[in-house]
Protein backbone atom coordinates (compact mmCIF):
# COMPACT_ATOMS: atom_id res chain seq x y z
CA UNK A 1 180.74 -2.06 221.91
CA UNK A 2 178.57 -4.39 219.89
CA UNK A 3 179.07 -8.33 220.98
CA UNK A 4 181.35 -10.40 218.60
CA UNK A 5 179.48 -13.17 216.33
CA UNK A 6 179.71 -16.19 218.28
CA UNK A 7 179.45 -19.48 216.35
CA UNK A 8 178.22 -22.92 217.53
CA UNK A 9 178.67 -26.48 215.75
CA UNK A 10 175.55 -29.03 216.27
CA UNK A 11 175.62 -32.42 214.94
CA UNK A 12 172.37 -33.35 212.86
CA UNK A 13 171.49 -36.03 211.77
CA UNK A 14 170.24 -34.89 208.30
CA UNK A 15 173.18 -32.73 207.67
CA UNK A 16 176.21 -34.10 209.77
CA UNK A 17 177.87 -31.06 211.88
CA UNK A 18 176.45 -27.70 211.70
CA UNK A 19 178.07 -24.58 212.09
CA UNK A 20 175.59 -21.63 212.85
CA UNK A 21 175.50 -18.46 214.17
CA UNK A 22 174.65 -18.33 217.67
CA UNK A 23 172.56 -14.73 218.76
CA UNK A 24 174.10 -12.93 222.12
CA UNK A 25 170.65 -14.09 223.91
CA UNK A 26 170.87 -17.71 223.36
CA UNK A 27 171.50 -19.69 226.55
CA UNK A 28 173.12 -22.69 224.96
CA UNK A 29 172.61 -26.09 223.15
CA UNK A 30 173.00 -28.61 226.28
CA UNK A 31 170.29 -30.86 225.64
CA UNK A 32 170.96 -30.82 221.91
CA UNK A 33 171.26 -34.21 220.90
CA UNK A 34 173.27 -35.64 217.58
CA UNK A 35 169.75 -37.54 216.53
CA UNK A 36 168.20 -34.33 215.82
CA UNK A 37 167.98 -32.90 212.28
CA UNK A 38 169.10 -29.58 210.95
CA UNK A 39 165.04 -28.41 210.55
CA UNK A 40 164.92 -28.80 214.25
CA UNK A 41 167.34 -26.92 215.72
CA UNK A 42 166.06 -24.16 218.33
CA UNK A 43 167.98 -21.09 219.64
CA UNK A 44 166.33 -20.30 223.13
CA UNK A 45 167.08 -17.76 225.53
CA UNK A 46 166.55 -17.78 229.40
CA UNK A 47 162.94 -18.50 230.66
CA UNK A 48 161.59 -15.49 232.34
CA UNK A 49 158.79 -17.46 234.82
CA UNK A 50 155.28 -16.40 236.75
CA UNK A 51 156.07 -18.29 239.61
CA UNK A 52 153.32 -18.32 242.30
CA UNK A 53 153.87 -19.88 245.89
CA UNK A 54 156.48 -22.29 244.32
CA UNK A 55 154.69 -23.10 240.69
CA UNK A 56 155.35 -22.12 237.14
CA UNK A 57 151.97 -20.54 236.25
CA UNK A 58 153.51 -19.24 232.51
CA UNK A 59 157.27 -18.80 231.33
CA UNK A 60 158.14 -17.01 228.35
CA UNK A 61 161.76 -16.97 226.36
CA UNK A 62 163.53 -15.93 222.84
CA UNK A 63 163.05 -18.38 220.48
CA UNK A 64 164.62 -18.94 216.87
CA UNK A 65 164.38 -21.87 214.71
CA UNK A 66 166.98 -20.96 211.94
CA UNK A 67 166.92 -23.94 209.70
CA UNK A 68 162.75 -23.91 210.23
CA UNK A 69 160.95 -24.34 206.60
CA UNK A 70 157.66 -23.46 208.40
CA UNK A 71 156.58 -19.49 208.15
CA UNK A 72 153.52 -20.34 210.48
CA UNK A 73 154.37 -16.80 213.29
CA UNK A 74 152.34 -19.06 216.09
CA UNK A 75 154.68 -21.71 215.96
CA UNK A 76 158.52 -21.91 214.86
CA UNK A 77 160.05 -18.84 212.61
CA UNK A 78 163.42 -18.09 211.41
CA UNK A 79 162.51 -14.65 212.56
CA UNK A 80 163.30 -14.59 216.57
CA UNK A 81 160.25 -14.39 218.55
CA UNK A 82 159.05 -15.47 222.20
CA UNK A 83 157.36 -18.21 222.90
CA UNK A 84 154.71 -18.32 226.08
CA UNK A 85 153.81 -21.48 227.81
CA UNK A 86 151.45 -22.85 228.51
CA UNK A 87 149.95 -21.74 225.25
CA UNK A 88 152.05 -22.60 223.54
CA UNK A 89 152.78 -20.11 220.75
CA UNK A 90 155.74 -17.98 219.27
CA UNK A 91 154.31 -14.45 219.51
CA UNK A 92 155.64 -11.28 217.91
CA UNK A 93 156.41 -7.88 220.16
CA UNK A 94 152.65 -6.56 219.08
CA UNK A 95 150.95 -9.99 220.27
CA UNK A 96 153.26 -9.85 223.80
CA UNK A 97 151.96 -6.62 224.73
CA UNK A 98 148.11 -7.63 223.84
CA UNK A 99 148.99 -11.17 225.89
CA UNK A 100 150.86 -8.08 229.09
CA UNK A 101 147.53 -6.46 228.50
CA UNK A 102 145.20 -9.44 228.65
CA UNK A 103 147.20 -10.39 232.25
CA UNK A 104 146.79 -6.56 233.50
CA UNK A 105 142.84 -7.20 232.99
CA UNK A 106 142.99 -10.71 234.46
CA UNK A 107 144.87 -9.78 237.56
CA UNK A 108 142.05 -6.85 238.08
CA UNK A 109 139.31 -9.87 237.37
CA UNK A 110 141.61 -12.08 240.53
CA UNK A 111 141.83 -8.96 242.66
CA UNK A 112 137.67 -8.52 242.22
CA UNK A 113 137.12 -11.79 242.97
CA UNK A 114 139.62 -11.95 246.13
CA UNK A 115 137.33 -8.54 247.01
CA UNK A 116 134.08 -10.68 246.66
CA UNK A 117 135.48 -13.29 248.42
CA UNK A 118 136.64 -11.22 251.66
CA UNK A 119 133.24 -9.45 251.49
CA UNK A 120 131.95 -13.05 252.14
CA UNK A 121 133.90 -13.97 254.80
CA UNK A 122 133.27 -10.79 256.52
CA UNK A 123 129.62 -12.07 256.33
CA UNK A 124 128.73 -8.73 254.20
CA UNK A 125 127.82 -11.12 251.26
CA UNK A 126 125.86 -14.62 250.62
């Protein structure tokens, strides 16, 4: 069964109280504050984080700027997309896989590196 249409009211302050749709991955409005205008509202879902030994390294999440005027696909879009810190840009499902695919070859590039590295301490390498 398909989720119901949930609906959420924001106060603007461009546009006084407005009542959008909310989409089934958005994980609220809590920090939405009334001094914000209408352009500037932001659906976001829940971060999904690289966390290494207790650090963010990148987070990624849903994004949708409903009211946006701007039709700029790095940065807000009425169309949903995710953004990925810390670059800092709204990609589309193509650009996430090149940005999966660009990590795959940069872990390979860390193990290398952690290879060279143990070769070193070994003493098999100056």
């Amino acid at each position: 069964m398909q989720d119901p249409i949930r609906s959420i009211t924001l106060p603007t302050l461009d546009h006084g109280d407005v009542v959008l749709a909310e989409p089934s991955w958005c994980a609220g409005h809590a920090d939405h504050r009334p001094d914000t205008a209408r352009v500037e509202i932001l659906h976001c879902g829940p971060d999904v984080e690289l966390t290494f030994r207790g650090r963010t390294v990148m987070d990624a999440s849903l994004v949708q700027s409903p009211f946006t005027t701007n039709n700029v696909p790095e940065l807000d879009t009425p169309t949903p997309g995710i953004s990925v810190g810390p670059i800092g840009r709204t990609l589309d499902p193509a650009s996430v896989y090149e940005l999966a695919a660009a990590l795959d070859g940069y872990a390979d590039r860390l193990r290398d590196l952690a290879d060279q590295l143990a070769r070193i301490l070994a003493g098999g390498e100056q």
